[in-house]
N, C-alpha and C. Protein backbone atom coordinates (compact mmCIF):
# COMPACT_ATOMS: atom_id res chain seq x y z
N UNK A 1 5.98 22.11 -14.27
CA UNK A 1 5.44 20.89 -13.69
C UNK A 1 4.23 20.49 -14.53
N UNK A 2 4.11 19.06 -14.90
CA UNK A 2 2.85 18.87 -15.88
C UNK A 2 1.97 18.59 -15.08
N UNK A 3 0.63 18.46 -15.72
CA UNK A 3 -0.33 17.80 -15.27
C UNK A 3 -0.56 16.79 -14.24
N UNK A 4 0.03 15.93 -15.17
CA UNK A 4 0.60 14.19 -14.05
C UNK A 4 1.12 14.23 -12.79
N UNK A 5 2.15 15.25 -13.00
CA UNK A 5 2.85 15.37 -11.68
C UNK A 5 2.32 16.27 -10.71
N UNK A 6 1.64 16.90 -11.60
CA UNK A 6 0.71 18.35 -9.96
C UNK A 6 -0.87 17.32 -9.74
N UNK A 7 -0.90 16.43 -10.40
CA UNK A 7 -1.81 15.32 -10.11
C UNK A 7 -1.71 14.47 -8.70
N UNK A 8 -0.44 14.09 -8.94
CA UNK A 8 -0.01 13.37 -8.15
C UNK A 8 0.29 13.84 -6.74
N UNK A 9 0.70 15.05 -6.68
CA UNK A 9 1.28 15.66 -5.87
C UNK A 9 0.17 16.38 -5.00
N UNK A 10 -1.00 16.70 -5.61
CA UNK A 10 -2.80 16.85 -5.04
C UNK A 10 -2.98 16.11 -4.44
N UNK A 11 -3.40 14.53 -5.02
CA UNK A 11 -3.38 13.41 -4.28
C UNK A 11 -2.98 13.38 -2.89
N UNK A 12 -1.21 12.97 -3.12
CA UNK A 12 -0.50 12.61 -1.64
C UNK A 12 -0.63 13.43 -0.41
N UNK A 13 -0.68 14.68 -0.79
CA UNK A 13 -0.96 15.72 -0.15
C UNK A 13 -2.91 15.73 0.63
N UNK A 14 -3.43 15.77 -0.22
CA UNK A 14 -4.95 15.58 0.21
C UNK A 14 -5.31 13.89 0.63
N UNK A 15 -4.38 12.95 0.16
CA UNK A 15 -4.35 12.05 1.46
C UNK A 15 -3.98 11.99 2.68
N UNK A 16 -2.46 12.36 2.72
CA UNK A 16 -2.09 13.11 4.50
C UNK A 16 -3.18 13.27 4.87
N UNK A 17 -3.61 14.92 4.74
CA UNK A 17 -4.15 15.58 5.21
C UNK A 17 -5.91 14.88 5.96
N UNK A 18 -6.16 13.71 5.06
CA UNK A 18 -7.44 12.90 5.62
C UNK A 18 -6.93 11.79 6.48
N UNK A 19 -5.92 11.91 6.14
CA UNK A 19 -5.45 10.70 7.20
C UNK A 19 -5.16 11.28 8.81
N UNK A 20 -4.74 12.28 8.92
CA UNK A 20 -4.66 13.32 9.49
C UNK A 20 -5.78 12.80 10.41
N UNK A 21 -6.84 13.72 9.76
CA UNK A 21 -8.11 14.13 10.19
C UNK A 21 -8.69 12.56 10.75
N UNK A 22 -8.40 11.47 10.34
CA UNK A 22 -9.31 10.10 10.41
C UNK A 22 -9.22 9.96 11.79
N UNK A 23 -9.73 10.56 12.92
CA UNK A 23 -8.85 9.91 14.15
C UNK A 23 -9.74 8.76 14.30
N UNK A 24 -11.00 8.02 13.32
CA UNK A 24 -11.09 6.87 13.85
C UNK A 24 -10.29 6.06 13.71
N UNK A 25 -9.59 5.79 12.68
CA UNK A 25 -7.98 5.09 12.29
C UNK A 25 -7.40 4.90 13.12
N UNK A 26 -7.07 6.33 13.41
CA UNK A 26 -6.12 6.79 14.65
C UNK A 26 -6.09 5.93 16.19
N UNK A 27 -7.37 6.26 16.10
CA UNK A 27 -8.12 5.50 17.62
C UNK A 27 -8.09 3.71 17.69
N UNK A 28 -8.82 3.55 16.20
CA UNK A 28 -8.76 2.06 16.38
C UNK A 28 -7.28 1.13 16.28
N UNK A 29 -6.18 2.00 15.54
CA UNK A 29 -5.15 1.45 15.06
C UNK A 29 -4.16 2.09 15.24
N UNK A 30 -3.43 2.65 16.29
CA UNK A 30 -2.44 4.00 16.24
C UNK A 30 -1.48 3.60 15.63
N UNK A 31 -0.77 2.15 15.74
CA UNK A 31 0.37 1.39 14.98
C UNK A 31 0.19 1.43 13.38
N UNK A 32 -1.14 1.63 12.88
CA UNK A 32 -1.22 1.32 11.53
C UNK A 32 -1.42 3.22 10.90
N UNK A 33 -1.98 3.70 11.92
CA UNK A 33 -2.20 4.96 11.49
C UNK A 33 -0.99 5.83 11.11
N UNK A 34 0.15 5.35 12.57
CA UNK A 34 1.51 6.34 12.29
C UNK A 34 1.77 5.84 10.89
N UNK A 35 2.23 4.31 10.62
CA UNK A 35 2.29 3.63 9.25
C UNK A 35 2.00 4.36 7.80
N UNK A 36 0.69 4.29 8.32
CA UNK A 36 0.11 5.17 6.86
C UNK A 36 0.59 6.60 6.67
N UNK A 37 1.04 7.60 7.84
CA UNK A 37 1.16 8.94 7.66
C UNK A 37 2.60 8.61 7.10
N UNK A 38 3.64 7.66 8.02
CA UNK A 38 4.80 8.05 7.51
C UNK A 38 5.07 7.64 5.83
N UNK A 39 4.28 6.55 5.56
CA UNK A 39 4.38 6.15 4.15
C UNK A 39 4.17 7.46 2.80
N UNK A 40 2.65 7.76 3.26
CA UNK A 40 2.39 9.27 2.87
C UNK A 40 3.51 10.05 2.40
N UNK A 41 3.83 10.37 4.16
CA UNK A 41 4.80 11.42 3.67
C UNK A 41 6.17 11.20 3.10
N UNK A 42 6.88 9.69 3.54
CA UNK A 42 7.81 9.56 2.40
C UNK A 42 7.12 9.09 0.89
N UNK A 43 6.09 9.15 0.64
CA UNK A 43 5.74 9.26 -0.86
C UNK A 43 5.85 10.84 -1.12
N UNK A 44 5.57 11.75 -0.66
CA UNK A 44 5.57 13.36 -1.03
C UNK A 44 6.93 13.58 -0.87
N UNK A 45 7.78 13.20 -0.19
CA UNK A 45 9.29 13.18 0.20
C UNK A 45 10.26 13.06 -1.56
N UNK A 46 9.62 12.36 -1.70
CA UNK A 46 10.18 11.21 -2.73
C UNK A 46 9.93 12.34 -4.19
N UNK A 47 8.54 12.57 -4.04
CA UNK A 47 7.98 13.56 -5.02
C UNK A 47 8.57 14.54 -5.27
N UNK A 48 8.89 15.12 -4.23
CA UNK A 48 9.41 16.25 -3.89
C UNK A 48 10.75 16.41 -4.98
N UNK A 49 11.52 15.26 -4.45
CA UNK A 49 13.04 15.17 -4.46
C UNK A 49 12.78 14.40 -5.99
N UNK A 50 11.93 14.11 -6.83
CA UNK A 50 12.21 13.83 -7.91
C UNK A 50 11.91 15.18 -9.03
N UNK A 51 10.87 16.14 -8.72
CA UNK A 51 10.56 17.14 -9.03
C UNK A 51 11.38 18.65 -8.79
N UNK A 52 12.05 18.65 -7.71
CA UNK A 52 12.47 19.58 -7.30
C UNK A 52 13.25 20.71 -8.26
N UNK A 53 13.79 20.05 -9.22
CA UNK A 53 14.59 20.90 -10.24
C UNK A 53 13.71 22.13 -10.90
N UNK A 54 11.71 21.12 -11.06
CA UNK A 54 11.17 21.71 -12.32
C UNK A 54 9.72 22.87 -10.62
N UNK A 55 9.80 22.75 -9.67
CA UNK A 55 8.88 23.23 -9.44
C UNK A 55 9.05 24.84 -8.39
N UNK A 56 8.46 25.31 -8.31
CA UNK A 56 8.50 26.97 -8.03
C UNK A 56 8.80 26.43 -6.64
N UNK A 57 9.95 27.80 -6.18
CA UNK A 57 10.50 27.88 -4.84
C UNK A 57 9.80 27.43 -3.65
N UNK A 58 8.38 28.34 -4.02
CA UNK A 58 7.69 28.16 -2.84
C UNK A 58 6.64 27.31 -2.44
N UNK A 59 6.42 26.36 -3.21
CA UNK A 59 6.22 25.21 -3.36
C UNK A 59 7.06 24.46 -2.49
N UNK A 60 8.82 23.97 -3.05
CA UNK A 60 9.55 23.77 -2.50
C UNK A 60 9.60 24.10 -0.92
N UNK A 61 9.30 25.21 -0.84
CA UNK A 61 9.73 25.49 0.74
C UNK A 61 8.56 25.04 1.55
N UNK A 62 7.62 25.07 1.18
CA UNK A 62 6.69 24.16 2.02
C UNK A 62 6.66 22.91 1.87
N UNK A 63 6.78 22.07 1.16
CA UNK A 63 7.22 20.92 0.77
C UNK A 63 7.90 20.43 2.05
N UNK A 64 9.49 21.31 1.82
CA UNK A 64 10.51 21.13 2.57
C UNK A 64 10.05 21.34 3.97
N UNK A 65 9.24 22.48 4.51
CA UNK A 65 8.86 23.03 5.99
C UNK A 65 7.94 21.21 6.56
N UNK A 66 7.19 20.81 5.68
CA UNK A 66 6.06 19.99 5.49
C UNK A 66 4.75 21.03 5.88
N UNK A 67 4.69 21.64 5.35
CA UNK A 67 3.71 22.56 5.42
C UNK A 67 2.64 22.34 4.15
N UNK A 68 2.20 20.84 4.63
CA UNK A 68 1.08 20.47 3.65
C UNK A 68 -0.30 21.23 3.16
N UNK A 69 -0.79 21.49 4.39
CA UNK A 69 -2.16 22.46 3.87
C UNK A 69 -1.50 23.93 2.94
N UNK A 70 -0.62 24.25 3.12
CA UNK A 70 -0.18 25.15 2.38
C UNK A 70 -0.10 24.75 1.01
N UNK A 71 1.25 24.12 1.16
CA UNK A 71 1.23 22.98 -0.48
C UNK A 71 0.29 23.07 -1.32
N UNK A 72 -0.66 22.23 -0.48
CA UNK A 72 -2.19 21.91 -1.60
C UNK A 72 -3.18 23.06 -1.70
N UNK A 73 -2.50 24.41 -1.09
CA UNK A 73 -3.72 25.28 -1.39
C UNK A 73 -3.11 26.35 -2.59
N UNK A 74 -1.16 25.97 -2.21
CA UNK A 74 -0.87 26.93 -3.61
C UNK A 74 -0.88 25.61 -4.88
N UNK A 75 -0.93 24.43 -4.64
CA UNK A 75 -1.20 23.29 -5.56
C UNK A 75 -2.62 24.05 -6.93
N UNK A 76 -3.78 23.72 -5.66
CA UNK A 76 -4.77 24.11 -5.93
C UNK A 76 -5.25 25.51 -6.57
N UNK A 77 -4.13 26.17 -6.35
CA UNK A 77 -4.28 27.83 -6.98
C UNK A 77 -3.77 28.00 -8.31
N UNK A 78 -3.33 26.75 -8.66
CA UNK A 78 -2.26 27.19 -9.54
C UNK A 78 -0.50 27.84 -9.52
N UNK A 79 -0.90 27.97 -8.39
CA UNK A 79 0.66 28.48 -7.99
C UNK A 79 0.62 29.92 -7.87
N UNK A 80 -0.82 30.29 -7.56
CA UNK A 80 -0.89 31.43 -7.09
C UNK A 80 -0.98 31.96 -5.54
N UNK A 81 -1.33 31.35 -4.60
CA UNK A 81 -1.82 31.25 -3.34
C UNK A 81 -0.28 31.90 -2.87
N UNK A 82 -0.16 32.85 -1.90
CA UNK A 82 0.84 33.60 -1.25
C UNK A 82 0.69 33.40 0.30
N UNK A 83 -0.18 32.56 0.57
CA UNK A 83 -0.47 32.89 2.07
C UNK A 83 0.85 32.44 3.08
N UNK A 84 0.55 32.58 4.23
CA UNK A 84 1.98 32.59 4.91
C UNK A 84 2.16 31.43 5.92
């Protein structure tokens, strides 16, 4: 996986995850908030399924679980992070 693409894939991932967290969003806009998560996540969806050939299993399987904070912490490791 290059650069660009574990770039990208940081990103979408560490956007969820604030979008997540925004519950003023949430609060002021719940119609726009679901919006934004589902967009999100069919952008990582998308990622996923264009990458999938070139990136490590377990990556993949959280990906696939949507087990985002995971994702971005073996993202962030390098592809070392084992946690469960």
């Amino acid at each position: 996986m290059d650069d660009a693409a574990t770039a990208t894939l940081r990103s979408l991932l560490r956007h969820r995850l604030d979008l997540i967290a925004d519950h003023a969003f949430r609060d002021r806009d719940p119609a726009a908030h679901l919006d934004a998560l589902r967009t999100v996540s069919e952008e990582i969806t998308a990622w996923q399924e264009t990458h999938r050939h070139e990136i490590p299993r377990r990556l993949d399987h959280f990906l696939t679980s949507c087990s985002y904070e995971k994702a971005l912490r073996f993202v962030d490791s390098g592809g070392t992070w084992m946690g469960h």
